[in-house]
PDB file of N, CA and C in Angstrom:
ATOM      1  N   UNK A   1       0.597 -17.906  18.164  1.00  0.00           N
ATOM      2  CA  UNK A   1       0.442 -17.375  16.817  1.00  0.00           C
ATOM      3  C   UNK A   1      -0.184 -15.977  16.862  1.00  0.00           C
ATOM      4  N   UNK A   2      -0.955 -16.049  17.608  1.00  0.00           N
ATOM      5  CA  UNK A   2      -2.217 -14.615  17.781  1.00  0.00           C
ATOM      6  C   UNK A   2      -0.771 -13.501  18.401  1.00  0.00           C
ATOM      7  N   UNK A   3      -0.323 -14.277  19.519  1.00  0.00           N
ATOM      8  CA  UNK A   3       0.681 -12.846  19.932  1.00  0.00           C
ATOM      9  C   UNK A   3       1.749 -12.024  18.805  1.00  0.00           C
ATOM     10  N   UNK A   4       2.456 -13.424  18.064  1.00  0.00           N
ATOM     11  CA  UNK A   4       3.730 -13.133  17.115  1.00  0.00           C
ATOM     12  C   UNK A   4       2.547 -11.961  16.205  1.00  0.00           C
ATOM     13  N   UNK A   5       1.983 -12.565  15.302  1.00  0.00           N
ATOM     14  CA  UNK A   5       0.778 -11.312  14.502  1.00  0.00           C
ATOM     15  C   UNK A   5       0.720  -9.972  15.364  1.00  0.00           C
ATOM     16  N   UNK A   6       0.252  -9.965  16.582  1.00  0.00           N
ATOM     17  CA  UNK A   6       0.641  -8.376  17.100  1.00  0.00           C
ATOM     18  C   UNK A   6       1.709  -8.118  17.172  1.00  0.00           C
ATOM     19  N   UNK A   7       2.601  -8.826  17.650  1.00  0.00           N
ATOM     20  CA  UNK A   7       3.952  -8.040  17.864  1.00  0.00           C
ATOM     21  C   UNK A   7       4.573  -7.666  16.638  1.00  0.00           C
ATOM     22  N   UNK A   8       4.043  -8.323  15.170  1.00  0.00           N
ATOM     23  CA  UNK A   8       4.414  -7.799  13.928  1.00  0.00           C
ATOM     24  C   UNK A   8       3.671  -6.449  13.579  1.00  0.00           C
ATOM     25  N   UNK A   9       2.288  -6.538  13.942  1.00  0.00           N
ATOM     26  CA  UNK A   9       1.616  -5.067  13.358  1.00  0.00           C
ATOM     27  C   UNK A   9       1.855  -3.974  14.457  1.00  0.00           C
ATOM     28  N   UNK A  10       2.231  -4.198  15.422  1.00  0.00           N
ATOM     29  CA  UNK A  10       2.961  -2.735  16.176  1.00  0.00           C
ATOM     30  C   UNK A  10       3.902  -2.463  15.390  1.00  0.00           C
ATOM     31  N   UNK A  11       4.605  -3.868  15.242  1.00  0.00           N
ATOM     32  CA  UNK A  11       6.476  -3.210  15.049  1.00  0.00           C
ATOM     33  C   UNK A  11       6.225  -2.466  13.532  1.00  0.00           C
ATOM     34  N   UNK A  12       5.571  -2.858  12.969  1.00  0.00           N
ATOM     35  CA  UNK A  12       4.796  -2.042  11.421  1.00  0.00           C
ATOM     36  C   UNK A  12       3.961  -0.830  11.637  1.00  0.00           C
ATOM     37  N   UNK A  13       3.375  -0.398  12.734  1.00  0.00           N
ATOM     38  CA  UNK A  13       2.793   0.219  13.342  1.00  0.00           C
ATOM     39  C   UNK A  13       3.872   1.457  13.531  1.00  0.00           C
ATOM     40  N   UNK A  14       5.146   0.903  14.242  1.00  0.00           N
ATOM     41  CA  UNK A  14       5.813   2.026  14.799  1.00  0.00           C
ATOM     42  C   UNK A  14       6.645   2.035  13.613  1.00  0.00           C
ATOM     43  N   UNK A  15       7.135   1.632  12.565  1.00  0.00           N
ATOM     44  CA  UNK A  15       7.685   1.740  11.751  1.00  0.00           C
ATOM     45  C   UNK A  15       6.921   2.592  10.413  1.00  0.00           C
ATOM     46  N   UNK A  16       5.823   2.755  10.512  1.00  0.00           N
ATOM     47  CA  UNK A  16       5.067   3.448   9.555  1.00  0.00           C
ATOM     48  C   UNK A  16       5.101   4.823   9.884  1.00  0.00           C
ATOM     49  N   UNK A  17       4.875   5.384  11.621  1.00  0.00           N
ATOM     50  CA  UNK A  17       5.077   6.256  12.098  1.00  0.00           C
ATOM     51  C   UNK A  17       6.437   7.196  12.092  1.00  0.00           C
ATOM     52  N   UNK A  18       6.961   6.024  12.353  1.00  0.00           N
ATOM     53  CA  UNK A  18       8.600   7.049  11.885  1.00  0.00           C
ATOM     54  C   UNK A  18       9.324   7.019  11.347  1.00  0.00           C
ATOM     55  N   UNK A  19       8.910   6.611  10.024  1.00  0.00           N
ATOM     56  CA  UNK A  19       9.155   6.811   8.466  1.00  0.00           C
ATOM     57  C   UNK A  19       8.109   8.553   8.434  1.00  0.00           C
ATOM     58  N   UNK A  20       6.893   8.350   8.904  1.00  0.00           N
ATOM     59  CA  UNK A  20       6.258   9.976   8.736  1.00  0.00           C
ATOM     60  C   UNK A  20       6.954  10.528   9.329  1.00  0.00           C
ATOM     61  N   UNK A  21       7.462  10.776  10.681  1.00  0.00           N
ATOM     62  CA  UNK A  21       7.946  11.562  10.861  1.00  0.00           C
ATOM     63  C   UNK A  21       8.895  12.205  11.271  1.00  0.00           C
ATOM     64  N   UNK A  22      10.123  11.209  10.742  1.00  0.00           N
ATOM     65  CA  UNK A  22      11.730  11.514  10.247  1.00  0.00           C
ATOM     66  C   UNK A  22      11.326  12.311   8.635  1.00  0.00           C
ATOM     67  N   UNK A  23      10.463  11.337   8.049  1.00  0.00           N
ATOM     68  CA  UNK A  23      10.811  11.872   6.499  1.00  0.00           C
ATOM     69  C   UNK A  23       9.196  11.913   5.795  1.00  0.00           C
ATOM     70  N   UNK A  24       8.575  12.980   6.523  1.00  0.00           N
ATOM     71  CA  UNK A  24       7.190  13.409   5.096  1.00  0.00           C
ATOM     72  C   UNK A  24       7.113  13.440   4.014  1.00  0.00           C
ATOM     73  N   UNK A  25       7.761  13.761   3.370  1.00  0.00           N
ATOM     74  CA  UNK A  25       8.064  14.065   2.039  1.00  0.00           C
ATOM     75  C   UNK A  25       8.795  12.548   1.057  1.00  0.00           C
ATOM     76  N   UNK A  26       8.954  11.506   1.813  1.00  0.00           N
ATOM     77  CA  UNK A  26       9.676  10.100   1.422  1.00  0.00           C
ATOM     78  C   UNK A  26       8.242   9.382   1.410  1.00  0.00           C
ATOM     79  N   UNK A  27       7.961   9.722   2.734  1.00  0.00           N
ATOM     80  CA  UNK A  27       6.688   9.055   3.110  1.00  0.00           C
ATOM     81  C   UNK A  27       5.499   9.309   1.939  1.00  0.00           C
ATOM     82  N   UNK A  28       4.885  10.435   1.721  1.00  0.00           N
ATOM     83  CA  UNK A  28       4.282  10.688   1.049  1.00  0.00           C
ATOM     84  C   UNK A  28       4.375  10.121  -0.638  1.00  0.00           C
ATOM     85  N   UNK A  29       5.767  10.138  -0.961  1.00  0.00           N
ATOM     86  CA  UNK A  29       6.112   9.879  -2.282  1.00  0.00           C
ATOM     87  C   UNK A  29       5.831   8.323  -2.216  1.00  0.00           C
ATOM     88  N   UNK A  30       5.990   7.816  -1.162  1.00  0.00           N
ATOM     89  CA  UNK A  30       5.853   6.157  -1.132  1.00  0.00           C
ATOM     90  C   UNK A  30       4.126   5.675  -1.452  1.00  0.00           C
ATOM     91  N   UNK A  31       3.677   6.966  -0.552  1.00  0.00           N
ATOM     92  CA  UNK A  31       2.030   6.935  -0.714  1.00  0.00           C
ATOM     93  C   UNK A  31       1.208   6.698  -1.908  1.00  0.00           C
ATOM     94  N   UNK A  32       2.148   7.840  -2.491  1.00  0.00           N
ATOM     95  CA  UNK A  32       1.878   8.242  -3.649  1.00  0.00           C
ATOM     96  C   UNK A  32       2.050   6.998  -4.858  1.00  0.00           C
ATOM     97  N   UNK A  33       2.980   6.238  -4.781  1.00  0.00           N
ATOM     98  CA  UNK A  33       3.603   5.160  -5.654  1.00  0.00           C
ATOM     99  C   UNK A  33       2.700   3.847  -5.545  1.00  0.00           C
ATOM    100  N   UNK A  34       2.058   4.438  -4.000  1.00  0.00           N
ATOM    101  CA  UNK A  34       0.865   2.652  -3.820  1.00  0.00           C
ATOM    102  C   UNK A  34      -0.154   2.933  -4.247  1.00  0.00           C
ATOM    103  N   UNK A  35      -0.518   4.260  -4.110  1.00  0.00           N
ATOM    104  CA  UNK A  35      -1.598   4.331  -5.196  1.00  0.00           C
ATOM    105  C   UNK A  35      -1.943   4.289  -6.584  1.00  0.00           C
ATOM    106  N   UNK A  36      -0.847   4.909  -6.853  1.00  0.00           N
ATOM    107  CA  UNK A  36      -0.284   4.998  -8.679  1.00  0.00           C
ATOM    108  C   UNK A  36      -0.788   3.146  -8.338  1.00  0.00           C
ATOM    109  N   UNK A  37       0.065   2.323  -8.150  1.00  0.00           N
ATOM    110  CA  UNK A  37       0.216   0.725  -8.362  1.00  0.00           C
ATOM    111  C   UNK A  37      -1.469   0.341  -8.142  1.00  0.00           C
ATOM    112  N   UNK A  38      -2.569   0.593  -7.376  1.00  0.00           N
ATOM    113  CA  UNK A  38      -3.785   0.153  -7.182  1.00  0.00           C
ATOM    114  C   UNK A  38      -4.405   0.767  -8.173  1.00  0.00           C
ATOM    115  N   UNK A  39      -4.262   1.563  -8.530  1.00  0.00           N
ATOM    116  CA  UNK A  39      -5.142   2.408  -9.599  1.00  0.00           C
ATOM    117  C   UNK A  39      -4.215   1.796 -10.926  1.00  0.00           C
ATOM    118  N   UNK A  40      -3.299   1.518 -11.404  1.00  0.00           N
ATOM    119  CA  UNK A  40      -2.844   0.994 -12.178  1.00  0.00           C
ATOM    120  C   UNK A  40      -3.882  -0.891 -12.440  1.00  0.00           C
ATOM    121  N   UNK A  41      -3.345  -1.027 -11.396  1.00  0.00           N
ATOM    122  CA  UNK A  41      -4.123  -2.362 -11.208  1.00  0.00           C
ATOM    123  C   UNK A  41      -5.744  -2.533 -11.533  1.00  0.00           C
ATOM    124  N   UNK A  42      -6.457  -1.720 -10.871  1.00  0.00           N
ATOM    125  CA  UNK A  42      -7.675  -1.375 -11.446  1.00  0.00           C
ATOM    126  C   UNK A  42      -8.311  -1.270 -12.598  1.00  0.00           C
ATOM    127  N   UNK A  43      -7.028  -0.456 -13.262  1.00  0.00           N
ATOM    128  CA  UNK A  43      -7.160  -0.166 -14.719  1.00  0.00           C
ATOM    129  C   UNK A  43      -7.069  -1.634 -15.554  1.00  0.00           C
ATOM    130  N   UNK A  44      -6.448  -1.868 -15.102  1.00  0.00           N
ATOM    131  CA  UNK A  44      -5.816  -3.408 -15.875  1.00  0.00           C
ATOM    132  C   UNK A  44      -7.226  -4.481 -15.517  1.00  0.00           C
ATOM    133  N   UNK A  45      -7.360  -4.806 -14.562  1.00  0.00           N
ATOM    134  CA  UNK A  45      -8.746  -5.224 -13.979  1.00  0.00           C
ATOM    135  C   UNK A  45     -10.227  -4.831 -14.928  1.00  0.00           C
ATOM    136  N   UNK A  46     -10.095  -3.480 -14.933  1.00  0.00           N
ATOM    137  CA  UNK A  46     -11.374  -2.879 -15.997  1.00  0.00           C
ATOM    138  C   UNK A  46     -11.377  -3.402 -17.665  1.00  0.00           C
ATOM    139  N   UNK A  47     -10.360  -3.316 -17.674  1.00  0.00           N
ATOM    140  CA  UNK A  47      -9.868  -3.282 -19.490  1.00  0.00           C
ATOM    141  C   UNK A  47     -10.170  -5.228 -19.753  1.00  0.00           C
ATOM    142  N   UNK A  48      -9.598  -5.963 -18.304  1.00  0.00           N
ATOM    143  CA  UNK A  48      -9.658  -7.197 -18.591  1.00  0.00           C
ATOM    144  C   UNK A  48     -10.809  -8.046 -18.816  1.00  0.00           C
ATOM    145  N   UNK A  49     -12.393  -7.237 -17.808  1.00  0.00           N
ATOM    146  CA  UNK A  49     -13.295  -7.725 -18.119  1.00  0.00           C
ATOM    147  C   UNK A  49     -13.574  -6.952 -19.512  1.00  0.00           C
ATOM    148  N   UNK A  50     -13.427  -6.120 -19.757  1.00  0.00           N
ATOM    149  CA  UNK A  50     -14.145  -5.493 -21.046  1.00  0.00           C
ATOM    150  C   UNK A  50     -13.721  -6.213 -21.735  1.00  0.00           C
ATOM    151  N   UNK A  51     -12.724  -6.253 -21.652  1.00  0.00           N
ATOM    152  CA  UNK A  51     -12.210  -7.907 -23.053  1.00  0.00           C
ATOM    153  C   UNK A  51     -13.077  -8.950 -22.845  1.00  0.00           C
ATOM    154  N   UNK A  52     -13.512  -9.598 -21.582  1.00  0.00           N
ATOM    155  CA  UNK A  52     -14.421 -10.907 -21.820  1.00  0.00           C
ATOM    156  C   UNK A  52     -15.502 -10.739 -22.126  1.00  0.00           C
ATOM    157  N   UNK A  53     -16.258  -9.570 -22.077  1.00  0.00           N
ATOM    158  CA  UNK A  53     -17.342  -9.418 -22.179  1.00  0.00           C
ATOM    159  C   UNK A  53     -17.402  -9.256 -24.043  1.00  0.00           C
ATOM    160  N   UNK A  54     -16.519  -8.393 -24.843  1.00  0.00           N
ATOM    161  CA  UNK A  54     -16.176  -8.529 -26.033  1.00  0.00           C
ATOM    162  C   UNK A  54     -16.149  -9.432 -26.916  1.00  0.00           C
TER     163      UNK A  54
END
């Protein structure tokens, strides 16, 4: 089990890498879209306790 888990986060490992650097500009926009989504999420998170506390 322990080996299959590494041999997945290299192969994600090397696949993160050359997505950067075939395509920066893809890459980045992807970056860009996971953050938009966590900070979206956050927001939603904030607003939800302010409601319980209300």
């Amino acid at each position: 089990m322990a080996v299959a888990r590494k041999v997945i986060l290299y192969g994600l490992v090397v696949f993160v890498l050359y997505t950067i650097i075939t395509s920066p500009a893809r890459a980045a926009d992807l970056v860009q879209v996971g953050f938009e989504g966590i900070s979206n999420a956050a927001e939603g998170v904030g607003e939800f306790m302010s409601q319980l506390i209300q």
